[in-house]
C-alpha atoms as a PDB file:
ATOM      1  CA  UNK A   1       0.000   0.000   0.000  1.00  0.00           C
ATOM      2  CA  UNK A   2       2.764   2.896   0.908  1.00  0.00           C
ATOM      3  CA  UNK A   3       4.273   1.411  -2.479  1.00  0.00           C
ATOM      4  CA  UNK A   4       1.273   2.546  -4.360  1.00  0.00           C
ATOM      5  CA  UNK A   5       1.006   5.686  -2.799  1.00  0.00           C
ATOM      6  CA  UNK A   6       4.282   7.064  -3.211  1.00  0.00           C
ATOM      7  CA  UNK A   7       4.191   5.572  -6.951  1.00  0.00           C
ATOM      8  CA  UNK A   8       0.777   7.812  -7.127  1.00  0.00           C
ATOM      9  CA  UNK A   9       2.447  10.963  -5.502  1.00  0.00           C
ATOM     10  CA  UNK A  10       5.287  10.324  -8.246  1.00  0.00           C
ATOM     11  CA  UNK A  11       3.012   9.953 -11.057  1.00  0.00           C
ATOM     12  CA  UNK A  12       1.221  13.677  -9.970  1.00  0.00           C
ATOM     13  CA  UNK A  13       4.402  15.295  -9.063  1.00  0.00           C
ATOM     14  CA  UNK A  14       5.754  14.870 -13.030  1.00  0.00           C
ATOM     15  CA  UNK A  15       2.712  15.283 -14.249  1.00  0.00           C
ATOM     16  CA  UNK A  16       1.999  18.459 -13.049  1.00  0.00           C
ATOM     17  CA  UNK A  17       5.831  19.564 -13.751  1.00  0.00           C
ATOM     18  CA  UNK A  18       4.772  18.311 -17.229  1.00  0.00           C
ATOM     19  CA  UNK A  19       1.858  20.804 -17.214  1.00  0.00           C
ATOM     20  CA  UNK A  20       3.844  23.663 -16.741  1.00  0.00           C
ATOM     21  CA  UNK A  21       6.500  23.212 -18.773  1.00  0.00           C
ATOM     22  CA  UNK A  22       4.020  22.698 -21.577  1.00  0.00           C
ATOM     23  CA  UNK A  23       2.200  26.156 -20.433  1.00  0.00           C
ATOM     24  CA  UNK A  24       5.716  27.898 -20.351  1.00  0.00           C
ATOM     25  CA  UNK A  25       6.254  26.306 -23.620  1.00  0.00           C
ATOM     26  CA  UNK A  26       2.903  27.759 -24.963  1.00  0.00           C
ATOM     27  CA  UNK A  27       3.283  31.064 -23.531  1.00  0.00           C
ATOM     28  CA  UNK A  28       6.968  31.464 -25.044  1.00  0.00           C
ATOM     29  CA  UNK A  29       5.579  29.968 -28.348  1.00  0.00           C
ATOM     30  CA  UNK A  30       2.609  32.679 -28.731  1.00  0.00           C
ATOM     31  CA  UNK A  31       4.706  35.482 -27.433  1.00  0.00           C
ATOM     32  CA  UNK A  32       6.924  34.497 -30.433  1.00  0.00           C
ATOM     33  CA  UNK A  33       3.849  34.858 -32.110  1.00  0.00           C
ATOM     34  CA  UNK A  34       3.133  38.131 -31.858  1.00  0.00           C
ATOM     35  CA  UNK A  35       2.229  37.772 -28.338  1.00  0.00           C
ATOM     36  CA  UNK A  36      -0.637  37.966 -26.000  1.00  0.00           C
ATOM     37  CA  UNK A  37      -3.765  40.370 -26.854  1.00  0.00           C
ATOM     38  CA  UNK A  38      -6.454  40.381 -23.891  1.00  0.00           C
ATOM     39  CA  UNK A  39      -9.773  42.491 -23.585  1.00  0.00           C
ATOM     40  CA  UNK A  40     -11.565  42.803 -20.536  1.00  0.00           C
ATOM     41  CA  UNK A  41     -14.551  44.284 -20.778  1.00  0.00           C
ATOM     42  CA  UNK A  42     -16.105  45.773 -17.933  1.00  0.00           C
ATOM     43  CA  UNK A  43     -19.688  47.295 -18.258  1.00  0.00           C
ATOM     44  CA  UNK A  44     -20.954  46.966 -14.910  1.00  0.00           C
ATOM     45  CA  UNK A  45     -22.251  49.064 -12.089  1.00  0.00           C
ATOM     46  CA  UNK A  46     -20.781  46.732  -9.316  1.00  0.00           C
ATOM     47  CA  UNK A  47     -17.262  47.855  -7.792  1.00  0.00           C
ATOM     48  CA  UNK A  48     -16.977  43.910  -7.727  1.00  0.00           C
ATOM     49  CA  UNK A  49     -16.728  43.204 -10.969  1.00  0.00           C
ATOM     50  CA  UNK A  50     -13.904  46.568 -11.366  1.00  0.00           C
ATOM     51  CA  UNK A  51     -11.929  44.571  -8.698  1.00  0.00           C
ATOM     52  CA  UNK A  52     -12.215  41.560 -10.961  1.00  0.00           C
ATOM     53  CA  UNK A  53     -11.165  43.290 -13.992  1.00  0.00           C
ATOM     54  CA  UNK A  54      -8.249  45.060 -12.295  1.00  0.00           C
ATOM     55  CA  UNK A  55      -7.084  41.833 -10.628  1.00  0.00           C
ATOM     56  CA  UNK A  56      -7.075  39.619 -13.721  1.00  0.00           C
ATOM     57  CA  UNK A  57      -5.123  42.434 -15.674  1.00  0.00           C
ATOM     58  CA  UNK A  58      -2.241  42.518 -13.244  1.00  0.00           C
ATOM     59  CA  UNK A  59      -2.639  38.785 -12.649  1.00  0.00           C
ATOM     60  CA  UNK A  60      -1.950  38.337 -16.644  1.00  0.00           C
ATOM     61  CA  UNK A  61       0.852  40.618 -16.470  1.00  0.00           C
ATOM     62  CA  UNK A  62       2.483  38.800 -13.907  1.00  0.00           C
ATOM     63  CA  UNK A  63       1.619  35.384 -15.630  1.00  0.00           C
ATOM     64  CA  UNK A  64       2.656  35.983 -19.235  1.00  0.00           C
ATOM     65  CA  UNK A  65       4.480  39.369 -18.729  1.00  0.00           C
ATOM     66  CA  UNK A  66       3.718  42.763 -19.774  1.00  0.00           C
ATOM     67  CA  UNK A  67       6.554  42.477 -23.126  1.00  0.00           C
ATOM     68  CA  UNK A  68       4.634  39.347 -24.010  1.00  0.00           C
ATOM     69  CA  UNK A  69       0.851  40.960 -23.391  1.00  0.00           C
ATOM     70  CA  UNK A  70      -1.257  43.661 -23.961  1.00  0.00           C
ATOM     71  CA  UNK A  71      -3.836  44.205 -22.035  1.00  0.00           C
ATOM     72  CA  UNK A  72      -7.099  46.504 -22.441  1.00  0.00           C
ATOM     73  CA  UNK A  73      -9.579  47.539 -20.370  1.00  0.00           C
ATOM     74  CA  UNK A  74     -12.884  48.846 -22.128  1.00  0.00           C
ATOM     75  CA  UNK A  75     -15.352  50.331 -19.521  1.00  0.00           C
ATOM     76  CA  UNK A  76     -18.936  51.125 -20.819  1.00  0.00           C
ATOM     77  CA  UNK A  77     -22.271  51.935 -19.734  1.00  0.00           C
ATOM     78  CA  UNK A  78     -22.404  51.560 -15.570  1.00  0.00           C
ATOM     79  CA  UNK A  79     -18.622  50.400 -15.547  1.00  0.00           C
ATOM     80  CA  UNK A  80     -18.127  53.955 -16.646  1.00  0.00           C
ATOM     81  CA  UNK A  81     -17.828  54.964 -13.081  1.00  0.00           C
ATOM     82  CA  UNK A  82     -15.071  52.918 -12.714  1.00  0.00           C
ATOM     83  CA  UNK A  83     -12.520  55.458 -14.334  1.00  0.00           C
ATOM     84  CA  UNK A  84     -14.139  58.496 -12.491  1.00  0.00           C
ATOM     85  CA  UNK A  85     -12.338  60.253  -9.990  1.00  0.00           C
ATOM     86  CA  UNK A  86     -12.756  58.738  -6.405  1.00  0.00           C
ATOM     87  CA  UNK A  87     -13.427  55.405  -8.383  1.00  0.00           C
ATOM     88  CA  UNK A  88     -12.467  52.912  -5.296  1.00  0.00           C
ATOM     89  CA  UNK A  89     -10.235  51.451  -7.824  1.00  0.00           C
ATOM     90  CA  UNK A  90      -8.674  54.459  -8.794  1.00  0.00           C
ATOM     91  CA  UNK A  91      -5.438  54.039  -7.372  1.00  0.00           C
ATOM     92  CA  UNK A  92      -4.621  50.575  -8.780  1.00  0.00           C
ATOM     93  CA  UNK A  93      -6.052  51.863 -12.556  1.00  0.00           C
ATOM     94  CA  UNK A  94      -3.164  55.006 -12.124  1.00  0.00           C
ATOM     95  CA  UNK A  95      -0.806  51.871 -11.268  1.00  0.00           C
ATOM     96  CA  UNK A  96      -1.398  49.398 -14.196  1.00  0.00           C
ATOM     97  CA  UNK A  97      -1.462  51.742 -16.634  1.00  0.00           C
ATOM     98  CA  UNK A  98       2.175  52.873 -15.405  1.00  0.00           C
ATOM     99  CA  UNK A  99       3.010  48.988 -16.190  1.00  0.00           C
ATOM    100  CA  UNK A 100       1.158  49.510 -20.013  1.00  0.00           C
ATOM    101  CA  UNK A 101      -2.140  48.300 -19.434  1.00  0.00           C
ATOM    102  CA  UNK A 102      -4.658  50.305 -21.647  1.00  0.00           C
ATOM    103  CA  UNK A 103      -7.868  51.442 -19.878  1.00  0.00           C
ATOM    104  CA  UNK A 104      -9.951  52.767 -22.194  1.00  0.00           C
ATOM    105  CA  UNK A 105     -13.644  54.748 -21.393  1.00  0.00           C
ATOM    106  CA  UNK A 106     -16.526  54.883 -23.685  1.00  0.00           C
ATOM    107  CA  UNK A 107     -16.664  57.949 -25.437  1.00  0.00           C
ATOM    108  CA  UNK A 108     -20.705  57.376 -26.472  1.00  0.00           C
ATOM    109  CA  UNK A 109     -21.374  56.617 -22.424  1.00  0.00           C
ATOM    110  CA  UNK A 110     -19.256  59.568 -21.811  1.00  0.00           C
ATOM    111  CA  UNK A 111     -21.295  62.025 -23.814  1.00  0.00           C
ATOM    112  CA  UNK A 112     -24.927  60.320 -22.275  1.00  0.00           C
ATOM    113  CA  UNK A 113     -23.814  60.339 -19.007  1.00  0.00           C
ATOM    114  CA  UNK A 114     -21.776  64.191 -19.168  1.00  0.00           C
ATOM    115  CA  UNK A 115     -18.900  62.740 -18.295  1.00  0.00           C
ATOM    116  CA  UNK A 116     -15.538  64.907 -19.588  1.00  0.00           C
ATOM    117  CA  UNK A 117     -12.372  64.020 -19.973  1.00  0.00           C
ATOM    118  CA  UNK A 118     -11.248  66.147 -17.259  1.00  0.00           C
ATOM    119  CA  UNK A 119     -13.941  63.529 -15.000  1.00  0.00           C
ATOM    120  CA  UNK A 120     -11.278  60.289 -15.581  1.00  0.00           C
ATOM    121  CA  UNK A 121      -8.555  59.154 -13.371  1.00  0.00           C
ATOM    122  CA  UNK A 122      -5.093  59.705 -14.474  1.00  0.00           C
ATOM    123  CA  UNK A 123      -4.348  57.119 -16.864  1.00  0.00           C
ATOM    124  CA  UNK A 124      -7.936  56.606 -18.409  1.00  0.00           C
ATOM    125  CA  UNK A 125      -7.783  57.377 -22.213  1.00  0.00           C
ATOM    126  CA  UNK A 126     -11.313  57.859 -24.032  1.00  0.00           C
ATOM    127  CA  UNK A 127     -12.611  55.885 -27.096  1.00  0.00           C
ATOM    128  CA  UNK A 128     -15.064  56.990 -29.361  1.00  0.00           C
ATOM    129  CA  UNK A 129     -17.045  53.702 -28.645  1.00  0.00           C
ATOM    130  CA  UNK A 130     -16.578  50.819 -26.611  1.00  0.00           C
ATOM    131  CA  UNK A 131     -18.467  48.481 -28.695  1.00  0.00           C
ATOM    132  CA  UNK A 132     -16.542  49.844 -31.643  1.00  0.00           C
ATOM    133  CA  UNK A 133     -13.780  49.348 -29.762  1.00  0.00           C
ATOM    134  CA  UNK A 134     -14.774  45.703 -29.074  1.00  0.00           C
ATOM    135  CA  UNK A 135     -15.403  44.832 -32.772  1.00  0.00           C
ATOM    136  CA  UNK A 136     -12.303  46.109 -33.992  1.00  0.00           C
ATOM    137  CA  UNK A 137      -9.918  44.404 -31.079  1.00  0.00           C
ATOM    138  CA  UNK A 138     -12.183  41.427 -32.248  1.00  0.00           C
ATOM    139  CA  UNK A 139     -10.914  41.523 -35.933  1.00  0.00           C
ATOM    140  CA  UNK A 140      -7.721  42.082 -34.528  1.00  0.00           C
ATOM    141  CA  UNK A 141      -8.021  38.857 -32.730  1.00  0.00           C
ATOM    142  CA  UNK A 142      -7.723  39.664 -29.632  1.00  0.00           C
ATOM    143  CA  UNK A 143      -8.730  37.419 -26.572  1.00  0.00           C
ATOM    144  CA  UNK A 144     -12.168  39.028 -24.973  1.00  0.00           C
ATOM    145  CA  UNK A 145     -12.962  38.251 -21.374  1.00  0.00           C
ATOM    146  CA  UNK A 146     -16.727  40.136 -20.080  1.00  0.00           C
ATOM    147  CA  UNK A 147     -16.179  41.144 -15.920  1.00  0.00           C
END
């Protein structure tokens, strides 16, 4: 019985070293590639899901690494208040856009909602529209990921 357990500890051990040098072998192969493209798309009200969307952008960065990556955040609709001033994300949006990652507001929300630019955290930048903005990061075949 201990025989067959260690032989079963064994058998997880390499296969789970296995599984990661296969994902470090994918993640070097694609970054040869062109690298990593990654949407997140954030168009809700809740502060939870901006926690989620911030989180998972500097959790990619760390992962694959920001000169293998990039990394956009589109906020629309409700999200918009995500990139406002006194946003309770504010602070870590000014930090991962230091490190490169885009975070980019809906112009069309912005005009509904009479937001300015002059409204945004430092670090926002403003497209015309976020579902334009979506379409075209589509084409360019970017991986999306809704918050």
């Amino acid at each position: 019985m201990r025989h067959f357990i260690h032989s079963l500890v064994l058998l997880l051990v390499f296969s789970c070293g296995s599984a990661v040098a296969q994902t470090a072998n994918t993640v070097s192969e694609h970054a040869k590639a062109g690298g990593f493209k990654v949407l997140l798309e954030v168009n809700s009200a809740n502060p939870a899901s901006w926690n989620l969307a911030v989180n998972n952008a500097a959790q990619i960065m760390q992962v694959v690494g920001m000169d293998k990556a990039q990394i956009e955040v589109v906020v629309w609709g409700p999200g918009i208040k995500m990139l406002v001033k006194g946003s309770p994300v504010a602070e870590h949006v000014q930090s991962l856009s230091a490190y490169g990652i885009t975070f980019a507001a809906c112009g069309n929300t912005m005009t509904a909602l009479h937001i300015t630019p002059k409204d945004l955290i430092a670090g926002a930048t403003v497209v015309p529209g976020a579902i334009g903005e979506i379409v075209k990061r589509d084409h360019e075949g970017w991986t999306q990921i809704k918050m």
